[in-house]
Protein backbone atom coordinates (compact mmCIF):
# COMPACT_ATOMS: atom_id res chain seq x y z
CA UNK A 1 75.90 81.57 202.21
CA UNK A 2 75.69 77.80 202.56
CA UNK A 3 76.96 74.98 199.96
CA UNK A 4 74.12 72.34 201.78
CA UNK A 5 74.97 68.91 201.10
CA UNK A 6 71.26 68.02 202.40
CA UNK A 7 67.66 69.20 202.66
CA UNK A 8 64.09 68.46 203.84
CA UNK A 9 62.25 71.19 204.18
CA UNK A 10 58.82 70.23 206.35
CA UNK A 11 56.03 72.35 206.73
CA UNK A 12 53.36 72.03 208.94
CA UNK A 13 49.84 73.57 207.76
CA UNK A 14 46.92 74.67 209.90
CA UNK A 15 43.56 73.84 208.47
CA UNK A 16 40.55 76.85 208.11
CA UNK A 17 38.19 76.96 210.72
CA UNK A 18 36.21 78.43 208.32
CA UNK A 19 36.37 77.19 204.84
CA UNK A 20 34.66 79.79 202.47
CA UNK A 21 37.04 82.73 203.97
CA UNK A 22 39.75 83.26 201.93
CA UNK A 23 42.78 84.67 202.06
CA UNK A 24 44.38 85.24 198.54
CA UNK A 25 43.90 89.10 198.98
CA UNK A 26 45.52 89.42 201.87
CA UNK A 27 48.60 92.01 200.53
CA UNK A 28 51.40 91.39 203.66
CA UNK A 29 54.18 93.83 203.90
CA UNK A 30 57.25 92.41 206.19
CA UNK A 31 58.44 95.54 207.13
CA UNK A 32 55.18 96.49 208.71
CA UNK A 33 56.53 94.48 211.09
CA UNK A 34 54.80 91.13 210.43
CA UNK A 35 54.79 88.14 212.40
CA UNK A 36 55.93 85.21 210.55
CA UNK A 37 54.39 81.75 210.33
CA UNK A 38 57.54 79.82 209.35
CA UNK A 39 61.54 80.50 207.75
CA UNK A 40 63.55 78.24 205.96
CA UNK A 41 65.41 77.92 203.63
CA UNK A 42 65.44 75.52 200.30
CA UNK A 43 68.11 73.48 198.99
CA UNK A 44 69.77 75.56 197.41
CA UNK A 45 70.31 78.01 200.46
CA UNK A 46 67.54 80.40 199.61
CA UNK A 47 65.28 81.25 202.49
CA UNK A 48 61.75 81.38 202.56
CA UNK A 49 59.35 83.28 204.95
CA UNK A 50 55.73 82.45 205.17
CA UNK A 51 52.76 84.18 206.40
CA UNK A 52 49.11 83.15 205.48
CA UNK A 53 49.12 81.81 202.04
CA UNK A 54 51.95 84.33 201.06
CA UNK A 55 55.48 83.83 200.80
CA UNK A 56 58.76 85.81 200.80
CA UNK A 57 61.59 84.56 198.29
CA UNK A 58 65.37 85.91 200.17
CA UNK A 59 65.86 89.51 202.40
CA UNK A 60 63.80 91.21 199.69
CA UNK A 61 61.17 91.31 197.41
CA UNK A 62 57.41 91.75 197.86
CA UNK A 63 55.47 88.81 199.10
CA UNK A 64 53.85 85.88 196.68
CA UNK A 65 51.23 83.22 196.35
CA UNK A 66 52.81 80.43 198.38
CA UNK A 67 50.87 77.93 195.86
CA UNK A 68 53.23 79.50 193.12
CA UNK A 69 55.96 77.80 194.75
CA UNK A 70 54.67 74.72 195.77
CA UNK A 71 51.49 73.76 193.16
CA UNK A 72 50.56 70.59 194.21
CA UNK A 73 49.52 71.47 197.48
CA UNK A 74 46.20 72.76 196.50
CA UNK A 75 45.39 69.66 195.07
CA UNK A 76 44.81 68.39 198.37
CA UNK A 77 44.05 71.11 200.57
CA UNK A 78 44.20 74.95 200.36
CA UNK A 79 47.39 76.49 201.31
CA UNK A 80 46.01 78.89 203.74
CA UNK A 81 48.45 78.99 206.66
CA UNK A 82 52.16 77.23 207.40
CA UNK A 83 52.01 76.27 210.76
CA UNK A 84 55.94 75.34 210.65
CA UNK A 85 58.82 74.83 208.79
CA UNK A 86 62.64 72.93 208.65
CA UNK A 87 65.41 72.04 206.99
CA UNK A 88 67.68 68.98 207.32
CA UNK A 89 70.95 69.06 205.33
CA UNK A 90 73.21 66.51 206.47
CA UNK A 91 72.70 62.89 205.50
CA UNK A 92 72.42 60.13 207.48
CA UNK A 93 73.63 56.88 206.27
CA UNK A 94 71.08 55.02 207.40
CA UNK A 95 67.91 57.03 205.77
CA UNK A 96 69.94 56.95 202.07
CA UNK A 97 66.31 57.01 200.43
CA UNK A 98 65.45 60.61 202.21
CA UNK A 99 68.37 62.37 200.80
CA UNK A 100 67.48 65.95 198.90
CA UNK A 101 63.52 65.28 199.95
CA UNK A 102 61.92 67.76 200.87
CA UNK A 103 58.78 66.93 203.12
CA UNK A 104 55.33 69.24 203.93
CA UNK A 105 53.06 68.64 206.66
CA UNK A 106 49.16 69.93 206.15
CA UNK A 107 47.48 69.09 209.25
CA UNK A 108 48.24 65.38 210.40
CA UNK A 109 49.56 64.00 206.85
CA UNK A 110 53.35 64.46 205.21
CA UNK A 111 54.05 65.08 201.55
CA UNK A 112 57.41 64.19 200.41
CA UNK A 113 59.02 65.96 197.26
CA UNK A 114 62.04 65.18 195.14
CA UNK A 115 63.02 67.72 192.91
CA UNK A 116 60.15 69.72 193.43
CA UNK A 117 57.69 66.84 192.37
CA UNK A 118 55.59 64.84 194.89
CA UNK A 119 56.61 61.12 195.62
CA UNK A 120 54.40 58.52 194.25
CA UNK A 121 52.35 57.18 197.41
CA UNK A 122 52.13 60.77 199.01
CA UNK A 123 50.44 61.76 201.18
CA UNK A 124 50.54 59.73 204.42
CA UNK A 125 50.29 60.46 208.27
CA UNK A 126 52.83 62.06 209.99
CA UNK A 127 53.22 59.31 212.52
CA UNK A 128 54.61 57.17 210.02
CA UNK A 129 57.35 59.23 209.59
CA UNK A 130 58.18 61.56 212.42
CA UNK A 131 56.35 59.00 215.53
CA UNK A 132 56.15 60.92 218.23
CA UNK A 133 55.83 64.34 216.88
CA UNK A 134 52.21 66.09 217.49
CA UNK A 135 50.52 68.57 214.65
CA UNK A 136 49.58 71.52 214.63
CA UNK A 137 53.03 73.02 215.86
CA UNK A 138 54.44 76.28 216.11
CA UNK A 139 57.94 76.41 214.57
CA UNK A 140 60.69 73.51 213.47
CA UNK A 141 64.50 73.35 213.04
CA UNK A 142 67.01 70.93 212.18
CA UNK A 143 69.99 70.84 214.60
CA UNK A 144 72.99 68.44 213.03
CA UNK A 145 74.99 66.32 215.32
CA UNK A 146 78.33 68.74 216.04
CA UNK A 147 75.61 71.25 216.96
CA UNK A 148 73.26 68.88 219.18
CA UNK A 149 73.94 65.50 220.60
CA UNK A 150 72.51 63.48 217.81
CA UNK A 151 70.87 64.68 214.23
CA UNK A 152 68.24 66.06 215.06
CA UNK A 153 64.68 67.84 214.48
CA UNK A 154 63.60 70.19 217.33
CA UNK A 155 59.58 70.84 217.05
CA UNK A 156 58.04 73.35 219.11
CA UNK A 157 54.37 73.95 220.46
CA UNK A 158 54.03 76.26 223.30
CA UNK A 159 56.79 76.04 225.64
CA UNK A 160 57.05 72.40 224.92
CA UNK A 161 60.36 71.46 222.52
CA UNK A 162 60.55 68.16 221.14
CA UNK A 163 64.02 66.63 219.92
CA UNK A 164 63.53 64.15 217.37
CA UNK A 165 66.16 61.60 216.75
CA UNK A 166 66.71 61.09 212.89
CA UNK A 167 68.20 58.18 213.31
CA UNK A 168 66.82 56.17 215.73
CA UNK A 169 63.37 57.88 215.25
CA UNK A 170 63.36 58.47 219.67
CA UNK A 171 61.68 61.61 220.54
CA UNK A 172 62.66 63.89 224.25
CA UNK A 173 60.32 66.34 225.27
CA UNK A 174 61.72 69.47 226.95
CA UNK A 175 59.90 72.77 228.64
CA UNK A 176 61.83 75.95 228.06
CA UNK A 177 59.43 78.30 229.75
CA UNK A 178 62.05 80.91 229.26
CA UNK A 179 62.12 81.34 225.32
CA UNK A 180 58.94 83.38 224.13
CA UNK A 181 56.73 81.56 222.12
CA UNK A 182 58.37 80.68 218.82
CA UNK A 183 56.28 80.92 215.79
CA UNK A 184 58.99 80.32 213.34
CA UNK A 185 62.63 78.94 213.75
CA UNK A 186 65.61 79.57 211.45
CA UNK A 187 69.16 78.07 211.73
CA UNK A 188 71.18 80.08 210.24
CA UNK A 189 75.43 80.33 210.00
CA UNK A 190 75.17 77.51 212.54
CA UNK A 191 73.18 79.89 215.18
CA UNK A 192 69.23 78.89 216.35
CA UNK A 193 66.49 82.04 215.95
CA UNK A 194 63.45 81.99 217.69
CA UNK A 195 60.97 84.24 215.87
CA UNK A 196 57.90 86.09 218.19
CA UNK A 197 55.80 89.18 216.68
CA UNK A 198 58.50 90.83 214.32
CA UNK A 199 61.05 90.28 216.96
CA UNK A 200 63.41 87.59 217.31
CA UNK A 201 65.94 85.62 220.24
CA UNK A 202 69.01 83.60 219.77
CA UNK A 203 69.27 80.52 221.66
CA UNK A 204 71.29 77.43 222.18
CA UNK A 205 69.41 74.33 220.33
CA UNK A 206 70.35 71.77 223.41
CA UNK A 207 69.87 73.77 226.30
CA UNK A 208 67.57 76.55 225.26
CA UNK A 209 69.95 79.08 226.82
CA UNK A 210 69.31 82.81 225.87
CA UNK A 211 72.82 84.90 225.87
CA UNK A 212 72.96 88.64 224.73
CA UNK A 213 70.98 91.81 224.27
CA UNK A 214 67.36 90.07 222.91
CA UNK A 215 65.29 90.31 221.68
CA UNK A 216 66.00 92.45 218.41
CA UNK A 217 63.75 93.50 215.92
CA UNK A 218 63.82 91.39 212.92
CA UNK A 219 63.58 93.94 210.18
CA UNK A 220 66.80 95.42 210.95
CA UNK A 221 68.48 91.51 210.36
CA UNK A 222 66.51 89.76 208.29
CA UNK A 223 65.04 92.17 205.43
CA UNK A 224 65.83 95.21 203.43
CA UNK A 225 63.34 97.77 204.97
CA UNK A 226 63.19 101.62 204.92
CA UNK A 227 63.97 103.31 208.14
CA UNK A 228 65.75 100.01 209.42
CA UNK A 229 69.32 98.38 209.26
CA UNK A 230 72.22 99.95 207.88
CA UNK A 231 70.56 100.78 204.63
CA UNK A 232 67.59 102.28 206.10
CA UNK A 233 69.04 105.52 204.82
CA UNK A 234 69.28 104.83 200.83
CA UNK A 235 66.22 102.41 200.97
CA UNK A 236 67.64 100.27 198.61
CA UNK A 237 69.19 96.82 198.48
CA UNK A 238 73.28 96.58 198.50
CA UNK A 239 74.86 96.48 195.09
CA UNK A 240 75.49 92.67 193.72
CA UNK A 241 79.07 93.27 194.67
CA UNK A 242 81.58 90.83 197.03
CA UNK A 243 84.29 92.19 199.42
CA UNK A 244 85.40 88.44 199.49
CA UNK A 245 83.88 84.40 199.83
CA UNK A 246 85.20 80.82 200.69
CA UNK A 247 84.65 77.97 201.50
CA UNK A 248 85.45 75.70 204.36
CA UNK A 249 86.39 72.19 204.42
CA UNK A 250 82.76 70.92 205.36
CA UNK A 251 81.58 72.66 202.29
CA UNK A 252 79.52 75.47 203.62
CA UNK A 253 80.19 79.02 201.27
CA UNK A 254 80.73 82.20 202.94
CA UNK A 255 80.66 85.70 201.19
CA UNK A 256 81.18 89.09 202.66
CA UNK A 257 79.59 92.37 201.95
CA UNK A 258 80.35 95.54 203.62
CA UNK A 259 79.99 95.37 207.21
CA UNK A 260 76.85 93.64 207.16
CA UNK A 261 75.72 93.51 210.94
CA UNK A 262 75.35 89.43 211.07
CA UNK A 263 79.17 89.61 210.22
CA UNK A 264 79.94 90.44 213.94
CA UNK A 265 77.84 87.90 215.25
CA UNK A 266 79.38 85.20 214.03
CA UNK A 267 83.43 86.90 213.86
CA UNK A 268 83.38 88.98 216.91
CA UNK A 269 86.73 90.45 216.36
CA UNK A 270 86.22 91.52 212.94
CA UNK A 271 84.88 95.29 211.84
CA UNK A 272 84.45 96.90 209.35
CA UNK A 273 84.57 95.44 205.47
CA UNK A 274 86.71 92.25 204.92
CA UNK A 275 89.26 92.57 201.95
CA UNK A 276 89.47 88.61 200.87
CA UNK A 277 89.21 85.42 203.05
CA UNK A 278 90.67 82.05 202.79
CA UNK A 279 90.09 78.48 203.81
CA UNK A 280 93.08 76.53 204.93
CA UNK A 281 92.05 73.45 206.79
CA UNK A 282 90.39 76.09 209.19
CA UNK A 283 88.93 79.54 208.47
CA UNK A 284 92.05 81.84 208.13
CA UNK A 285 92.58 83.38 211.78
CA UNK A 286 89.49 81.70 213.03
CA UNK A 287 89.27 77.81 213.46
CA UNK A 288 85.85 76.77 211.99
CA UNK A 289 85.24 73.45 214.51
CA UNK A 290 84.90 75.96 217.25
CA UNK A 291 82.37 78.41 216.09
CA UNK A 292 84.79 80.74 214.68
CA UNK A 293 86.88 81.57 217.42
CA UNK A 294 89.79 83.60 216.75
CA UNK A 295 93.34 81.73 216.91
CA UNK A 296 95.92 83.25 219.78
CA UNK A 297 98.09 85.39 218.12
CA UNK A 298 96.11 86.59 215.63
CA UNK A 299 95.56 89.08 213.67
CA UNK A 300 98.28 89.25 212.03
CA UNK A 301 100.17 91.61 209.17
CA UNK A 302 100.21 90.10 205.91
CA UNK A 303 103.98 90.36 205.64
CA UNK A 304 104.34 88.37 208.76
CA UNK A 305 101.82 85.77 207.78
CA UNK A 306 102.58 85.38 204.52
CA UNK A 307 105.23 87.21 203.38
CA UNK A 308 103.94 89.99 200.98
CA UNK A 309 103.06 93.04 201.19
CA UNK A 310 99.43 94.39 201.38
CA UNK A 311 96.70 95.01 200.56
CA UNK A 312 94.85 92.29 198.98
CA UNK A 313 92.13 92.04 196.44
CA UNK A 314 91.29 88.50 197.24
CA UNK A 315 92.86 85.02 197.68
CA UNK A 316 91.49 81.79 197.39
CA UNK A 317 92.53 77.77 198.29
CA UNK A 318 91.44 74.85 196.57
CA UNK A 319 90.81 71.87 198.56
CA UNK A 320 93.81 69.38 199.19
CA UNK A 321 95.94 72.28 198.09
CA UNK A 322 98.64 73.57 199.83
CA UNK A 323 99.10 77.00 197.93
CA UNK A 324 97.50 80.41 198.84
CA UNK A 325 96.63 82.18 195.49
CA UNK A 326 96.57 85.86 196.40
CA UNK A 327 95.44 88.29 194.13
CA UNK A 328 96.82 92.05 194.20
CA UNK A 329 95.70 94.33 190.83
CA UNK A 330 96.49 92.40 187.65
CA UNK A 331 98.78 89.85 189.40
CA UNK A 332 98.29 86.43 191.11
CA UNK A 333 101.03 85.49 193.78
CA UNK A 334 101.39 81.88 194.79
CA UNK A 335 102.13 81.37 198.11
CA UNK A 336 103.34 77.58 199.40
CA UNK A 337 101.67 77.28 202.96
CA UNK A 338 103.65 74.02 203.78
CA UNK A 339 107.02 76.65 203.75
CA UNK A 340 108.47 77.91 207.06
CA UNK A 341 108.34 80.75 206.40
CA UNK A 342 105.84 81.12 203.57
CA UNK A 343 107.79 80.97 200.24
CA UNK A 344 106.04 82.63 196.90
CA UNK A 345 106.19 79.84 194.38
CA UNK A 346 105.14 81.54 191.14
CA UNK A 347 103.73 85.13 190.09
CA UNK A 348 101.62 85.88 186.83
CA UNK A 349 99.46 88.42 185.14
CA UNK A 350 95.72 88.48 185.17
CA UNK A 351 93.80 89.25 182.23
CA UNK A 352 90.99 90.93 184.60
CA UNK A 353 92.18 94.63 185.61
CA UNK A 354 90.26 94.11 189.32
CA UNK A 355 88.77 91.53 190.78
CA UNK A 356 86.79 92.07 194.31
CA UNK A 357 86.81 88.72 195.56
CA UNK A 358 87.93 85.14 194.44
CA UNK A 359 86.83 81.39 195.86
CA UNK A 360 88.36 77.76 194.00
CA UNK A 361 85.37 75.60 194.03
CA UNK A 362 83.79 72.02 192.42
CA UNK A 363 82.84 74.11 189.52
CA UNK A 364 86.40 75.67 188.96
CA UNK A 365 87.93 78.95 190.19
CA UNK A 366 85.70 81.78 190.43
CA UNK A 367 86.91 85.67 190.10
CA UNK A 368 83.72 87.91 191.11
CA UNK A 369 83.82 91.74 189.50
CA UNK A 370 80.49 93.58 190.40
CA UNK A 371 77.59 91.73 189.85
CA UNK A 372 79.57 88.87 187.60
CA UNK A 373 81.93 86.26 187.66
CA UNK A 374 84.32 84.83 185.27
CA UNK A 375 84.97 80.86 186.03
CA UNK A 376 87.83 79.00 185.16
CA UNK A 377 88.77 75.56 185.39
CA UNK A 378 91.93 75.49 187.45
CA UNK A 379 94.13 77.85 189.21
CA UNK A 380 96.44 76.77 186.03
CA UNK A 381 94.25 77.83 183.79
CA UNK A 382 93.87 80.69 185.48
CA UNK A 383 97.63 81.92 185.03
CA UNK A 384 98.16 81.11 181.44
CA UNK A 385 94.89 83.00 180.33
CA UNK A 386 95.62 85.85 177.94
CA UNK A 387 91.80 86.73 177.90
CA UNK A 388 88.58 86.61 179.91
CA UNK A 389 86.36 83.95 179.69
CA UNK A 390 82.32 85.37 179.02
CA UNK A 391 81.15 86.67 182.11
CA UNK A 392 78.31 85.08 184.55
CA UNK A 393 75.80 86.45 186.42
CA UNK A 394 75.29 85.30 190.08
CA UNK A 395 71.53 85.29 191.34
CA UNK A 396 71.29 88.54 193.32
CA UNK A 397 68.43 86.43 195.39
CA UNK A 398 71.24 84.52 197.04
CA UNK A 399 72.65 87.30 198.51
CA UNK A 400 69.60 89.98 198.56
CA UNK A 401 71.67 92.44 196.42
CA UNK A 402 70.71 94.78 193.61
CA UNK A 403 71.68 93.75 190.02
């Protein structure tokens, strides 16, 4: 789960060849193995995927109108296919006027959107805002600078890649002959997806490089299907319930479920469920500059690290703190990380019997039981409480769960 900073979302429609077909009975099912037109996600983390003039909202759920989502579009042209789509969500200083926009692309011309509403002067040619870039394309992504050289936009059509400078609004053409055709790109937890028939291949957005076992069949990733991925056998969605979340210092949220599979893709060295999780300047154990790579040494026993005994319910940090709150039953231990060794500060009672995971936010501190949370507004606040604040849902869309 991301905490994005920035969007644009672009997508790039194809016109009909033949304009009194339609498609709006077309009934898609994703987990017949469907080949999508375009994936991204919105600015508030949730991920779209598009085929004809349908839509999917998150891992699950069956498909929708695409013109329910985004009205105006029909105004100017029917929304019959998404050639491509991206996201952009970290600002550049010098394109202040572009920041949460989110821009479409039907054939050659660009809308632009702010909060969901089209910008007066919209529509207008692409050129005038990505020069360089042709229509018509197969699949987009946005690639920030500490993940390609610049900020960037790659566009693909055919084998050809384009890399689109934000900034100085350059454009490099590449050939990767060796990546299947993409017809939809996602970046997601910092990795680059090409998507081909329901299948899809991990690359590296600078030099195209393929590394692993690919490709691998989409549905058993990407969706809630029966007979695939490691609830195949209950055919339903997860329960809305955490194991643990942070957040790290760029802002970016993380929450673990089970041993969801897309956990050991990113945290190599970690099976099986995580009990809570911590940021500290880094990801606890795992430094978060370096694409999660797990610090010598480690793991470690929680007596040695931090000087308590296990287990844990959850723990949280707020940022520019220097304290570990670690939460075990009913009780909240302190724990000053600037001590050599670590030193518990303070201990107090919880007026929440079990909590299954905790993160300290902008919003406040956040204990998550089940499908709820209860927020408060410090870590203070927090240990004086004698009762529970009213309980808050969290949208099971964000993390394709089951209320």
């Amino acid at each position: 789960i991301h905490k994005l900073d920035f969007l644009s979302l672009c997508l790039v429609y194809q016109p009909k060849e033949h304009p009194e077909e339609t498609h709006y009975d077309a009934k898609f099912d994703r987990c017949d193995g469907v080949e999508f037109d375009a994936i991204t996600p919105d600015e508030k983390g949730n991920i779209f995927f598009f085929k004809g003039d349908h839509l999917w909202k998150g891992f699950s759920g069956p498909a929708q109108l695409a013109n329910g989502t985004f009205q105006e579009l029909d105004e100017y042209h029917h929304l019959a296919h998404v050639d491509a789509a991206f996201r952009m969500h970290s600002k550049d200083e010098d394109e202040p006027q572009a920041h949460d926009h989110i821009f479409f692309f039907l054939d050659d011309m660009v809308f632009s959107y702010y909060q969901q509403t089209l910008e007066k002067g919209f529509p207008v040619n692409i050129q005038q805002v990505f020069p360089g870039i042709p229509s018509h394309l197969d699949a987009a992504v946005e690639c920030p600078k500490r993940e390609c050289t610049t900020n960037s936009v790659l566009f693909f059509k055919g084998s050809d890649v384009y890399s689109f400078d934000i900034k100085t609004k350059t454009v490099k053409k590449k050939e990767w002959n060796h990546l299947p055709n993409c017809t939809s790109v996602l970046r997601w937890v910092e990795h680059y997806y090409c998507f081909h028939g329901n299948n899809f291949t991990r690359f590296h957005p600078v030099s195209g490089d393929v590394s692993g076992a690919y490709p691998k069949d989409a549905r058993h990733y990407f969706m809630t299907c029966p007979n695939f991925g490691k609830w195949s056998m209950s055919h339903r969605k997860p329960r809305c319930k955490l194991d643990a979340i942070t957040t790290d210092r760029m802002g970016k949220s993380y929450a673990f479920t089970g041993d969801y599979d897309f956990l050991h893709e990113s945290w190599k060295e970690v099976s099986g469920a995580v009990d809570a999780v911590f940021s500290y300047g880094q990801i606890y154990i795992y430094k978060s500059a370096a694409h999660y790579t797990l610090i010598e040494g480690y793991p470690k026993s929680v007596t040695e690290e931090l000087g308590i005994q296990g287990p844990v319910d959850a723990a949280f940090v707020c940022a520019d703190q220097h304290v570990a709150h670690i939460i075990q039953g009913q009780k909240m231990i302190d724990i000053d990380l600037t001590a050599t060794p670590r030193a518990v500060k303070s201990e107090a009672s919880l007026p929440i019997h079990k909590v299954d995971a905790a993160t300290c936010d902008s919003e406040g501190v956040k204990l998550f039981v089940g499908p709820e949370y209860y927020l408060y507004q410090t870590p203070k606040v927090l240990a004086v409480s004698k009762i529970s604040p009213v309980a808050q849902k969290f949208p099971p869309r964000i993390f394709g769960c089951e209320d």
